[in-house]
N, C-alpha and C. Protein backbone atom coordinates (compact mmCIF):
# COMPACT_ATOMS: atom_id res chain seq x y z
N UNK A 1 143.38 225.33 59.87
CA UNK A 1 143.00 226.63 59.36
C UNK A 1 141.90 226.51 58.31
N UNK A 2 141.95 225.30 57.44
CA UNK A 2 140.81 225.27 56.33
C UNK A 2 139.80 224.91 57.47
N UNK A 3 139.31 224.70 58.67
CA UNK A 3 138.39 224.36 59.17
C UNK A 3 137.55 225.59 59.69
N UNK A 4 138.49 227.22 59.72
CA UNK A 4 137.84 228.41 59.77
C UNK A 4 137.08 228.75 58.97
N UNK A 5 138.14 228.75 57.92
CA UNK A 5 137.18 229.16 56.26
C UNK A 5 136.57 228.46 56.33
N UNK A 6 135.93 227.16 56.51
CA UNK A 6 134.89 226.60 55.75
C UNK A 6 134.02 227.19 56.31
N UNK A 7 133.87 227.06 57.80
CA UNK A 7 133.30 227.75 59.02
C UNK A 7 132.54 228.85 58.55
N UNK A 8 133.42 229.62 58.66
CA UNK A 8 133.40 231.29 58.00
C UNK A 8 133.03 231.50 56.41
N UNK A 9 132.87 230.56 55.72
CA UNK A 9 132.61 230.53 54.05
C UNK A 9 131.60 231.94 53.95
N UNK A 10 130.24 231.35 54.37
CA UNK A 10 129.16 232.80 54.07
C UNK A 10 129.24 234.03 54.73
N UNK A 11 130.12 234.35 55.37
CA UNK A 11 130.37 235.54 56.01
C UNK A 11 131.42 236.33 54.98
N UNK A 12 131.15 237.30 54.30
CA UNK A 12 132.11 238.02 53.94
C UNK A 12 131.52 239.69 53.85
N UNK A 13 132.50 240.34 53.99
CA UNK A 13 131.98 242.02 53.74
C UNK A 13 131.17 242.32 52.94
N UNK A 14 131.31 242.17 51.63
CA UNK A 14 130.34 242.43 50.47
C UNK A 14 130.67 243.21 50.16
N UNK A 15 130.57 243.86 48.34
CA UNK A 15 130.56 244.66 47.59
C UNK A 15 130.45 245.94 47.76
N UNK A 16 129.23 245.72 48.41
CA UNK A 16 128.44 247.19 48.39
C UNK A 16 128.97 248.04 49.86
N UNK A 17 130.04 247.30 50.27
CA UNK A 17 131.03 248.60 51.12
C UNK A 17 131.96 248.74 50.82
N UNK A 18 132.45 248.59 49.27
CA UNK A 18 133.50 248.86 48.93
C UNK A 18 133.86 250.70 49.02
N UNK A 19 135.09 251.33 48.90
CA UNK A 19 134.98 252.26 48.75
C UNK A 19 134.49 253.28 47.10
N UNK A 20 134.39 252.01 46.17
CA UNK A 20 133.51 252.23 45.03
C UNK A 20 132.53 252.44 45.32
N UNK A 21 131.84 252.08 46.40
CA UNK A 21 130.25 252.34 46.50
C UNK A 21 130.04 253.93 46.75
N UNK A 22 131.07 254.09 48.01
CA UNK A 22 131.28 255.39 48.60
C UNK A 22 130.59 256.57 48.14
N UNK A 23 129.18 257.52 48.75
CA UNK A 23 128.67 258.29 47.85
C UNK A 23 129.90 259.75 47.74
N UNK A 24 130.87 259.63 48.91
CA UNK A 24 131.94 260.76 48.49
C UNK A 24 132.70 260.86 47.27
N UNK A 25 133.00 259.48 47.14
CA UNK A 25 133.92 258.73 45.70
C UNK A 25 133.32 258.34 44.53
N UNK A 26 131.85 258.81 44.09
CA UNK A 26 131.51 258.73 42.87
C UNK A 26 132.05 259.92 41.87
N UNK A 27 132.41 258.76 40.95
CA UNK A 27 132.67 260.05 39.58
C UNK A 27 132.21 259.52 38.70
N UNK A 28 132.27 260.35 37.70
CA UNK A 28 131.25 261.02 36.83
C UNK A 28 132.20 260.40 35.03
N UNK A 29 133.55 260.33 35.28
CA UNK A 29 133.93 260.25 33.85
C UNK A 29 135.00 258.93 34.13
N UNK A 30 134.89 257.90 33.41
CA UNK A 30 135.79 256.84 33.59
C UNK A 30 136.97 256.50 32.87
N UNK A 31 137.87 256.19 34.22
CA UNK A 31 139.35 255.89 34.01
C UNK A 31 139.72 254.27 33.34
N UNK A 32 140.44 254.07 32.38
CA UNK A 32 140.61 252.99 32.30
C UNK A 32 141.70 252.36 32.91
N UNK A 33 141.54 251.13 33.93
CA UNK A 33 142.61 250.70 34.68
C UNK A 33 143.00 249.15 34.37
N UNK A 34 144.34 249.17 33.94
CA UNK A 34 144.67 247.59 33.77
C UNK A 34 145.57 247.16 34.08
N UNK A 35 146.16 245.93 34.02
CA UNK A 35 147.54 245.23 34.65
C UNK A 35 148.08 244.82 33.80
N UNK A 36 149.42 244.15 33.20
CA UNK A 36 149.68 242.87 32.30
C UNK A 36 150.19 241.48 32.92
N UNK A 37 149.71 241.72 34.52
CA UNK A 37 149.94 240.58 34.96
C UNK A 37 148.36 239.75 35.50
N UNK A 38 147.34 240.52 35.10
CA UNK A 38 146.11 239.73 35.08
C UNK A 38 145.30 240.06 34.60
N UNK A 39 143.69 239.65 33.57
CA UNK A 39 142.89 240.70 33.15
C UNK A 39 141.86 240.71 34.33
N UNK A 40 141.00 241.59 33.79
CA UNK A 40 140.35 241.68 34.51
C UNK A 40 138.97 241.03 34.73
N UNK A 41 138.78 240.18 35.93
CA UNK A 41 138.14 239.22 36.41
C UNK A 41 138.46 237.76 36.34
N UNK A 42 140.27 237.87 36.43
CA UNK A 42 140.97 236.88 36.09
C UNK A 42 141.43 236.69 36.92
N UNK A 43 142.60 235.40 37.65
CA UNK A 43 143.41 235.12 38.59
C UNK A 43 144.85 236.04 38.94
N UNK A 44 144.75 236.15 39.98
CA UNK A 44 146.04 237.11 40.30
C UNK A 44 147.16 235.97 40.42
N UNK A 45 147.66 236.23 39.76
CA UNK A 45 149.17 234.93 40.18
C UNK A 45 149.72 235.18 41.44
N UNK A 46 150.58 234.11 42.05
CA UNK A 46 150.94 233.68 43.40
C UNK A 46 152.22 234.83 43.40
N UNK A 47 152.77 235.08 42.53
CA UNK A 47 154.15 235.81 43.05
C UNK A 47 153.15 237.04 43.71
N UNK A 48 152.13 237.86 43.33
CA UNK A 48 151.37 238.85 44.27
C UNK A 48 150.60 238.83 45.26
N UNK A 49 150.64 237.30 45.74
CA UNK A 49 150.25 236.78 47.36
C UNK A 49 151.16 237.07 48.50
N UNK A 50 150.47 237.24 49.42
CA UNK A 50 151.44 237.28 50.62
C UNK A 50 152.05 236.56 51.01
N UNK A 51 153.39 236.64 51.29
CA UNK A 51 154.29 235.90 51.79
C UNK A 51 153.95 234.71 52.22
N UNK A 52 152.93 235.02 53.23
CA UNK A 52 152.29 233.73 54.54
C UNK A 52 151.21 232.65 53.74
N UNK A 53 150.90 233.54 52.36
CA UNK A 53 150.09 232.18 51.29
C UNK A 53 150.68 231.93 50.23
N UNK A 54 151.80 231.57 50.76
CA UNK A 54 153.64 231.44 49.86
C UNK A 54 153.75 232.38 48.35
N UNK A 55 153.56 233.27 48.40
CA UNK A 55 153.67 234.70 47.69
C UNK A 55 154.68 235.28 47.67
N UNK A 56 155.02 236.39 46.98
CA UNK A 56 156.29 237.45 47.21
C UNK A 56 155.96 239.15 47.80
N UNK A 57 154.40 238.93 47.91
CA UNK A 57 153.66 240.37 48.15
C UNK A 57 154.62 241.34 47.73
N UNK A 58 154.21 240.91 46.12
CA UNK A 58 154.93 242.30 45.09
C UNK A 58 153.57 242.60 44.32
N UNK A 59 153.35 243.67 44.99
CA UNK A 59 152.34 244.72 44.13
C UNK A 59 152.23 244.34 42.56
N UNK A 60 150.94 244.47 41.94
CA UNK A 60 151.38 244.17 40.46
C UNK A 60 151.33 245.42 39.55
N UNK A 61 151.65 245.16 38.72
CA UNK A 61 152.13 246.36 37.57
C UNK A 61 150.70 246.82 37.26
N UNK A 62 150.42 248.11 37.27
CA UNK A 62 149.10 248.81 36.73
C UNK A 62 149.45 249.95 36.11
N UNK A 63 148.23 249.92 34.87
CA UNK A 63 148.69 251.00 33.85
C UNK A 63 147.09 251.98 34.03
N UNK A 64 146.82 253.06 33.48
CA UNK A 64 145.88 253.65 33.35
C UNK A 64 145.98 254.91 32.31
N UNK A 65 144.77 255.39 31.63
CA UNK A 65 144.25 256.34 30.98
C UNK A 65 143.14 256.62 30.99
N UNK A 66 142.81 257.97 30.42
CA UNK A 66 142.00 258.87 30.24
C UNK A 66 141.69 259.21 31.36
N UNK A 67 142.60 259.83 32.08
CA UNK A 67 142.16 260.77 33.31
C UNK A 67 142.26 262.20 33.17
N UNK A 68 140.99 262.45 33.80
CA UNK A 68 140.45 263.94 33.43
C UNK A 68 141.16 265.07 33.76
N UNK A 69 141.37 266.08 32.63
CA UNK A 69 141.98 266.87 33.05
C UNK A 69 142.13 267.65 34.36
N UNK A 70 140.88 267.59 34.72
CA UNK A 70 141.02 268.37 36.31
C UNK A 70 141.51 267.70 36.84
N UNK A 71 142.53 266.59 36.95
CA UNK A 71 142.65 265.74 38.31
C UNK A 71 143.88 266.68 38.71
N UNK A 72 143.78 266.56 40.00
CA UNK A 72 144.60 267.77 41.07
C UNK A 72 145.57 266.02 41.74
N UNK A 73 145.08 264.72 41.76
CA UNK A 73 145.63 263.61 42.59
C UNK A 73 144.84 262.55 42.34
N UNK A 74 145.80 261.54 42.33
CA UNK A 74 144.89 259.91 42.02
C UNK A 74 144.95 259.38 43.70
N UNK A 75 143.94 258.44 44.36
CA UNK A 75 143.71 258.23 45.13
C UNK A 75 143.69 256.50 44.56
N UNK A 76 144.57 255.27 44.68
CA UNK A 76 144.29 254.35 44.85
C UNK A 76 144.29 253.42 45.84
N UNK A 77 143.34 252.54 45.83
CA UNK A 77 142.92 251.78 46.82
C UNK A 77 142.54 250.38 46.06
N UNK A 78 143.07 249.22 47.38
CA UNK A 78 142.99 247.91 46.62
C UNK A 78 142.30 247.12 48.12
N UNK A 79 141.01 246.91 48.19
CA UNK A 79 140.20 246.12 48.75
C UNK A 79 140.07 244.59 48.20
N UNK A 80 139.60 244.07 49.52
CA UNK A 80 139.25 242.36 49.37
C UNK A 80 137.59 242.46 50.07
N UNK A 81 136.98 242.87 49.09
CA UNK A 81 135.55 242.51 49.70
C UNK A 81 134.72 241.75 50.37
N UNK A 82 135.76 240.28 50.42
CA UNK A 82 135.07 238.86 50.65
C UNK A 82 135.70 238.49 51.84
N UNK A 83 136.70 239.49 52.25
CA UNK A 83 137.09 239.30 54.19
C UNK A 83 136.09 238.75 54.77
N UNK A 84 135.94 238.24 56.11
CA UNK A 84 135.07 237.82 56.58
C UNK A 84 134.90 238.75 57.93
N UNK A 85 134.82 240.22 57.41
CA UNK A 85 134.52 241.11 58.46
C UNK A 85 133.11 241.72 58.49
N UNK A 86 133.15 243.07 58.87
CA UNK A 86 132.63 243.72 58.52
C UNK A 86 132.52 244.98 57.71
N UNK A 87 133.57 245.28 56.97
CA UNK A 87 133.83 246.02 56.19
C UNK A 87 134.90 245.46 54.70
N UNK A 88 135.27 245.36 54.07
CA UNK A 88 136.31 245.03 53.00
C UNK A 88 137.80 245.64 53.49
N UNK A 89 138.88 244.62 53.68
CA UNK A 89 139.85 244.88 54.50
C UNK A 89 140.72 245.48 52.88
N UNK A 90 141.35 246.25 53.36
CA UNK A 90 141.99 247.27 52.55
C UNK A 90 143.68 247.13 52.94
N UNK A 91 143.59 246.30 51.62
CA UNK A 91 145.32 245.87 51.14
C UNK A 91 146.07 247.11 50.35
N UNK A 92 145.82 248.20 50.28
CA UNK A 92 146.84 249.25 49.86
C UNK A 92 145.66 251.01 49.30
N UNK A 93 146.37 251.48 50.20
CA UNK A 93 145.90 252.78 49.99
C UNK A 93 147.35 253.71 49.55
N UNK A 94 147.16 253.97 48.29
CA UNK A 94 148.87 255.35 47.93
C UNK A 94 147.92 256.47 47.33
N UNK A 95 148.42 257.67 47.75
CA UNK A 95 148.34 259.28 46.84
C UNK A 95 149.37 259.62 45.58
N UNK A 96 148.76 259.61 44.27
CA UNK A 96 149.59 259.75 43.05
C UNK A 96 149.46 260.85 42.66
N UNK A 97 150.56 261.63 42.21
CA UNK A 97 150.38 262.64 41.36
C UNK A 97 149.67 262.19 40.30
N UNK A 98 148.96 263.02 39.17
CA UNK A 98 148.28 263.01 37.74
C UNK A 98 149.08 262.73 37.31
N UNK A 99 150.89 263.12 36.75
CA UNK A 99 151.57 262.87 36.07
C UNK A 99 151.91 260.71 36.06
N UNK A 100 151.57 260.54 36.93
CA UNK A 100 152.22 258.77 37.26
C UNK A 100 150.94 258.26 36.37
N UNK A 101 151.16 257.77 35.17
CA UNK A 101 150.39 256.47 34.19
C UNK A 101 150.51 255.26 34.60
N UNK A 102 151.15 255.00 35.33
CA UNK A 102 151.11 253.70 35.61
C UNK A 102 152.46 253.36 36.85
N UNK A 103 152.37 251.60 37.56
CA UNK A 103 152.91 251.49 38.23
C UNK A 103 153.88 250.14 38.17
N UNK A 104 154.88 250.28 38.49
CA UNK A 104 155.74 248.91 38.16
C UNK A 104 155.24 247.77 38.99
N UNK A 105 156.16 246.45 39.07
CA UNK A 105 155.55 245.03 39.83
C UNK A 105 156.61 246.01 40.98
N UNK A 106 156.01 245.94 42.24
CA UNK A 106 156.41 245.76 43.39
C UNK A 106 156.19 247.45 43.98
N UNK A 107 156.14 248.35 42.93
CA UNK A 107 155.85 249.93 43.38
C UNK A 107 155.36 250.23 44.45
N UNK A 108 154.39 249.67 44.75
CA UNK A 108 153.48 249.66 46.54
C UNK A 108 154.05 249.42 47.27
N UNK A 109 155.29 248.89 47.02
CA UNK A 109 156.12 248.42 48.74
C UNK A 109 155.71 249.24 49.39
N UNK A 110 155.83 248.93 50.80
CA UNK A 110 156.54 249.89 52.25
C UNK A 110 157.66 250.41 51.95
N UNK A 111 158.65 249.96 51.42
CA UNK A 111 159.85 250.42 51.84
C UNK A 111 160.01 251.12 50.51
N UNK A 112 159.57 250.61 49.41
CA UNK A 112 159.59 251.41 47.84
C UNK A 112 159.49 253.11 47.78
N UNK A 113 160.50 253.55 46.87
CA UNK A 113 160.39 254.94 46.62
C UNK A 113 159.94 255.17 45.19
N UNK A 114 158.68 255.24 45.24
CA UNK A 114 158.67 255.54 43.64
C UNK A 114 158.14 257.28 42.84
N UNK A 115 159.07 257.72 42.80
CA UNK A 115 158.87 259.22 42.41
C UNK A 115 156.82 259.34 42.05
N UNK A 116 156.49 260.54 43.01
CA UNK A 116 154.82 260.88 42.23
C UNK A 116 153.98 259.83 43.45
N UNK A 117 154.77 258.83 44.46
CA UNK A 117 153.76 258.14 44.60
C UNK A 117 153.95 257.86 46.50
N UNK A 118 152.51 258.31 47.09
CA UNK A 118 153.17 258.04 48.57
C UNK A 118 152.18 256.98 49.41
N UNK A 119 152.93 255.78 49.76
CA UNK A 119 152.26 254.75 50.25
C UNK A 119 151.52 255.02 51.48
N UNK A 120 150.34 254.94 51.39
CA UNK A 120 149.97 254.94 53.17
C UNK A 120 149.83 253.71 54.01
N UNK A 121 148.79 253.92 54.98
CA UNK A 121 148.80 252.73 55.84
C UNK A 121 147.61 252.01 55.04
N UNK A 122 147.64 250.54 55.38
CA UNK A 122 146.68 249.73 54.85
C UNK A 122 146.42 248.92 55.86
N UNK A 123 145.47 247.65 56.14
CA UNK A 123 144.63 247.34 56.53
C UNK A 123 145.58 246.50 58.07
N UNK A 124 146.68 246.77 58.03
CA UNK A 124 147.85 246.23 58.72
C UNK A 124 149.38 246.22 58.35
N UNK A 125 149.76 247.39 59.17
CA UNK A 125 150.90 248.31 58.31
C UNK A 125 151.11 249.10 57.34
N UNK A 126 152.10 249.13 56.32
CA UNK A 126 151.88 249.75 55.37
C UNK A 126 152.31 249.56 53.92
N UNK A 127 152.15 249.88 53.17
CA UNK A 127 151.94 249.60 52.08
C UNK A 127 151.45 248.60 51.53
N UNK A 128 151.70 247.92 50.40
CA UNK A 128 150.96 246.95 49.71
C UNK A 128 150.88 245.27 50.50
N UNK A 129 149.88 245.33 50.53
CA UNK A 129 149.92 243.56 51.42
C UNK A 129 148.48 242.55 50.86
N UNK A 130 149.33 241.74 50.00
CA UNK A 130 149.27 240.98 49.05
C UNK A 130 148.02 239.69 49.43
N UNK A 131 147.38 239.22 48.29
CA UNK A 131 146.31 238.67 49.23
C UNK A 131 146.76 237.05 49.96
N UNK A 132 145.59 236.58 51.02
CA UNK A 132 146.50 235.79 51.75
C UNK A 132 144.83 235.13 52.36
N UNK A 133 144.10 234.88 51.70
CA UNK A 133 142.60 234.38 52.28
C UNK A 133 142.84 233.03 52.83
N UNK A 134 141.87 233.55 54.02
CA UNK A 134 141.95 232.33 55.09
C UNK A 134 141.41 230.96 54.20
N UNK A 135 142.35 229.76 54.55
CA UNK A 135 141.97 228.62 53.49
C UNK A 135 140.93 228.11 53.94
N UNK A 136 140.02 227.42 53.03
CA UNK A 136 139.06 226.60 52.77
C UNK A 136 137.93 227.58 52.74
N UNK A 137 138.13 229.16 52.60
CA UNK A 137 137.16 230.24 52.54
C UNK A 137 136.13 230.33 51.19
N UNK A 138 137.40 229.45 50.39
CA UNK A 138 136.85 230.25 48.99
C UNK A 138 137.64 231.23 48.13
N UNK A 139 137.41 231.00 46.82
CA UNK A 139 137.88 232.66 46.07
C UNK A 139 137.70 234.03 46.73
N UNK A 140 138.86 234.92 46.58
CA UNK A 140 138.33 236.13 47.09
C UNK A 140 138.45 237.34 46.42
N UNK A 141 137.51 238.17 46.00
CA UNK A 141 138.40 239.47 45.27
C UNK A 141 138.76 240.38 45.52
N UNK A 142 139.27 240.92 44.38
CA UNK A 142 140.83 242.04 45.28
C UNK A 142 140.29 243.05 44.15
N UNK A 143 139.79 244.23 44.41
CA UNK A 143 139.58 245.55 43.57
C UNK A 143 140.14 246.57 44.08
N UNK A 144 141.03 246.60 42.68
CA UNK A 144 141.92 247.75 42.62
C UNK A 144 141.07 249.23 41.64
N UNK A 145 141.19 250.61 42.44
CA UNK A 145 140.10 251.26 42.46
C UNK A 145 140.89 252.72 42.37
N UNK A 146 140.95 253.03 41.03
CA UNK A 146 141.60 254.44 40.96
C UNK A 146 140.66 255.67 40.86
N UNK A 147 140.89 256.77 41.77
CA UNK A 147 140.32 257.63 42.00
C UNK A 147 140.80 258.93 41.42
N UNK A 148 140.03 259.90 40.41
CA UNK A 148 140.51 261.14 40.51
C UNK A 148 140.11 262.40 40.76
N UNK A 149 140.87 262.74 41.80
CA UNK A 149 140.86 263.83 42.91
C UNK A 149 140.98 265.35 41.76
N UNK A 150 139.72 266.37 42.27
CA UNK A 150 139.39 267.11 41.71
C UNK A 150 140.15 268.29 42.56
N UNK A 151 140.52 267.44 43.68
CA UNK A 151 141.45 268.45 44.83
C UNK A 151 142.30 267.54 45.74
N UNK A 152 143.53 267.73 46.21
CA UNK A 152 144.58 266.89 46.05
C UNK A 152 144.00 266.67 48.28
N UNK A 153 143.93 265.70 48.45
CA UNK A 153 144.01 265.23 50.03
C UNK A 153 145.05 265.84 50.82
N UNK A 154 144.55 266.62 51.43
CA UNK A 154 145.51 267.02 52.44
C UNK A 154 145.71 266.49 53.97
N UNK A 155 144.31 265.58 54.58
CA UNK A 155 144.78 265.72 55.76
C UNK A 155 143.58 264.51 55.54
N UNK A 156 143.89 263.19 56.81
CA UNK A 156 142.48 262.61 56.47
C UNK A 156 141.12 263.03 57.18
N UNK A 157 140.11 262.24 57.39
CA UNK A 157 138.81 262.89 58.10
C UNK A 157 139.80 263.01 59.61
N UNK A 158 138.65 263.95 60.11
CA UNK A 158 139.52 264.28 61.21
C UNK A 158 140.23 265.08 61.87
N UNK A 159 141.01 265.06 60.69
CA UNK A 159 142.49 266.04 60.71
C UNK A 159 143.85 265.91 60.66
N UNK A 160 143.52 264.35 60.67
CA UNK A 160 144.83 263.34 61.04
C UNK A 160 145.41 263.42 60.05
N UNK A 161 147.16 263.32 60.00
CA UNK A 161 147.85 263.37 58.69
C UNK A 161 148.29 261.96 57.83
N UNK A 162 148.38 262.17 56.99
CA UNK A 162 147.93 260.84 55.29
C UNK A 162 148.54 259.86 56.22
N UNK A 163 149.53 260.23 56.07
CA UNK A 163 151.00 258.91 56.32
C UNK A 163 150.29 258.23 57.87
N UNK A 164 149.34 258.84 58.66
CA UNK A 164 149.80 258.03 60.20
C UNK A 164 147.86 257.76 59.97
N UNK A 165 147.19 258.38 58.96
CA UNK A 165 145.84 257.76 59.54
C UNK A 165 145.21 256.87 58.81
N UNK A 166 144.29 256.02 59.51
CA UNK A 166 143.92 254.48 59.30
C UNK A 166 142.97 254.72 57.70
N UNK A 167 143.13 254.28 56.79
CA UNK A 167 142.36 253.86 55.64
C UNK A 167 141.37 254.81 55.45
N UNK A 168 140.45 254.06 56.45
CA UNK A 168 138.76 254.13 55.98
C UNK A 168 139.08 256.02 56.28
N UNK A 169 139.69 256.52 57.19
CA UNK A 169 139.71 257.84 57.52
C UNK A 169 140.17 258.54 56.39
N UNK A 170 141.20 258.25 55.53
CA UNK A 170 141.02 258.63 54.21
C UNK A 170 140.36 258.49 53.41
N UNK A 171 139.70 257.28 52.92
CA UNK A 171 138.65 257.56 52.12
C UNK A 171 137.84 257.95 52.80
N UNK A 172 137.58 258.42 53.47
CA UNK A 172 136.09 259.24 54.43
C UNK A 172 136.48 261.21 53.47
N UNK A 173 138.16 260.92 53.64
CA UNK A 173 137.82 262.61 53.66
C UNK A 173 138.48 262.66 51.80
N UNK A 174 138.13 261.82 51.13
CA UNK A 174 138.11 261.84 49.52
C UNK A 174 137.08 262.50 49.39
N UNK A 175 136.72 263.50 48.25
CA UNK A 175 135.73 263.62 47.35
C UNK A 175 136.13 264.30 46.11
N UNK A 176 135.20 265.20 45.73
CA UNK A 176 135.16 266.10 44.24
C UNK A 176 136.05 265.17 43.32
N UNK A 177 135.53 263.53 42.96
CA UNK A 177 135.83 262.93 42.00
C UNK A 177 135.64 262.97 40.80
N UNK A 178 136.95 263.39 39.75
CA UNK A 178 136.29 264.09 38.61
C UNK A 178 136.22 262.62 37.46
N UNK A 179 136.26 261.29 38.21
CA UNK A 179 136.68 259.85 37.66
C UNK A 179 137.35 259.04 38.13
N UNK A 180 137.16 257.78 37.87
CA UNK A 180 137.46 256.65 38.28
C UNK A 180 137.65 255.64 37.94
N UNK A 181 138.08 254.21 37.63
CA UNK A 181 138.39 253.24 37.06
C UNK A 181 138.30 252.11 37.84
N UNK A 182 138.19 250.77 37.22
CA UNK A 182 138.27 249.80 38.41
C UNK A 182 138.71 248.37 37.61
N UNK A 183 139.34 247.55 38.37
CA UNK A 183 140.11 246.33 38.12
C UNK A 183 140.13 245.47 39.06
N UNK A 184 139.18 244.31 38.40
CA UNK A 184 139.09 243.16 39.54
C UNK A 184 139.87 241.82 39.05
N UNK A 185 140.58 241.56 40.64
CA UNK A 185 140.91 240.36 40.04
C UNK A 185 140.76 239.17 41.03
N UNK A 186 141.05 238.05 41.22
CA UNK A 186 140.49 237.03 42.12
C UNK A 186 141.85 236.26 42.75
N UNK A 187 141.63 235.33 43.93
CA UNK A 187 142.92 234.56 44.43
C UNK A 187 141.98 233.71 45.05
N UNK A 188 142.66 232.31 45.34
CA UNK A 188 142.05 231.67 46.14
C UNK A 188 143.21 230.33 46.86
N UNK A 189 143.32 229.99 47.73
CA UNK A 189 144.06 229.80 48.83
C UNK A 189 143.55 228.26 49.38
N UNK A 190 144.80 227.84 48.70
CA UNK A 190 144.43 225.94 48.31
C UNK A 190 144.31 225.45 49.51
C-alpha cells in the first residue's frame, strides 16, 4: 500500500476546491473555530483516525464563537484536500442549530444523537469518518469549516432531501453566509 502513495504522492485535490473556496459559501464576518484536542495547524492525534489507520474515528471536540446574529443554521463540513482525487473527499457534513457552541469528542457519529445537531452523508456513509491517508502519501489536511447560514437548508441542490443527498449537493445549495470560521489540522499515516 505505501507503494500507491508514493506513486500517487503529487496528485492531490488541492485547496482551492475546498468548499471554503466556494463563491456560494463566502462570508463576510468571522467565526472563531477551535478544538482542545489540536491547535490549529497542528497534528490530529490517532484516537481521531479511522479505525483502518488504527484510530477510534471519534470526531474531535470543537468549540466556536462570535457567530452572527443572523445565523438562521451552522453548516459544518470537514474536508481532506490532499485526497488524491479530484475534488477534496469530505469526511463529515452535519446541520447545527445557532444555539450548539460547540461539540463533544465523538458528536459526529453515525449513530450519535446529539440534541441541535443532524449528521449527514459524507464522503462514504455517514457521519464522521476519521482520517485514514493512503500510506507512503504524505501528510494530509483535514479542514474543519463552519458555516453561518443566513437561511436554514432545506433541501439539497436539486431537491434532494439533507439526510439521503451526496455532500457536494449540499454545499452546492448553501449560501447567504452571514460567516465563517476555519480549523486546520494535519495526519499522516506511517
Amino acid at each position: 500500500m505505501a507503494l500507491i502513495g508514493t506513486l500517487l504522492r503529487n496528485r492531490r485535490a488541492g485547496q482551492s476546491r475546498l468548499a471554503w473556496n466556494a463563491p456560494n459559501l463566502a462570508g463576510t464576518e468571522t467565526i472563531t473555530l477551535s478544538s482542545p484536542d489540536f491547535a490549529h495547524g497542528g497534528g490530529i492525534p490517532a484516537v481521531h483516525a479511522a479505525r483502518r489507520a488504527g484510530g477510534r474515528n471519534m470526531s474531535p471536540a470543537l468549540a466556536w464563537s462570535a457567530v452572527p446574529e443572523r445565523t438562521a443554521q451552522l453548516l459544518l463540513v470537514i474536508e481532506d484536500p490532499d485526497a488524491p482525487m479530484s475534488t477534496p473527499f469530505v469526511h463529515c457534513v452535519a446541520v447545527l442549530e445557532p444555539s450548539v457552541t460547540g461539540l463533544a469528542q465523538g458528536a459526529l457519529g453515525a449513530a450519535e444523537t446529539t440534541p441541535g445537531v443532524r449528521v449527514l452523508r459524507s464522503g462514504t456513509g455517514r457521519g464522521y469518518l476519521g482520517p485514514a491517508p493512503i500510506r507512503g502519501h504524505g501528510p494530509h489536511s483535514y479542514v474543519f469549516q463552519l458555516f453561518a447560514l443566513g437561511q436554514p437548508l432545506t433541501a439539497a441542490a436539486g431537491g434532494a432531501a439533507l439526510e439521503s443527498a451526496r455532500p457536494r449537493d449540499v454545499l452546492a445549495a448553501g449560501g447567504d453566509v452571514v460567516g465563517r470560521g476555519r480549523l486546520d489540522g494535519s495526519y499522516e499515516r506511517a
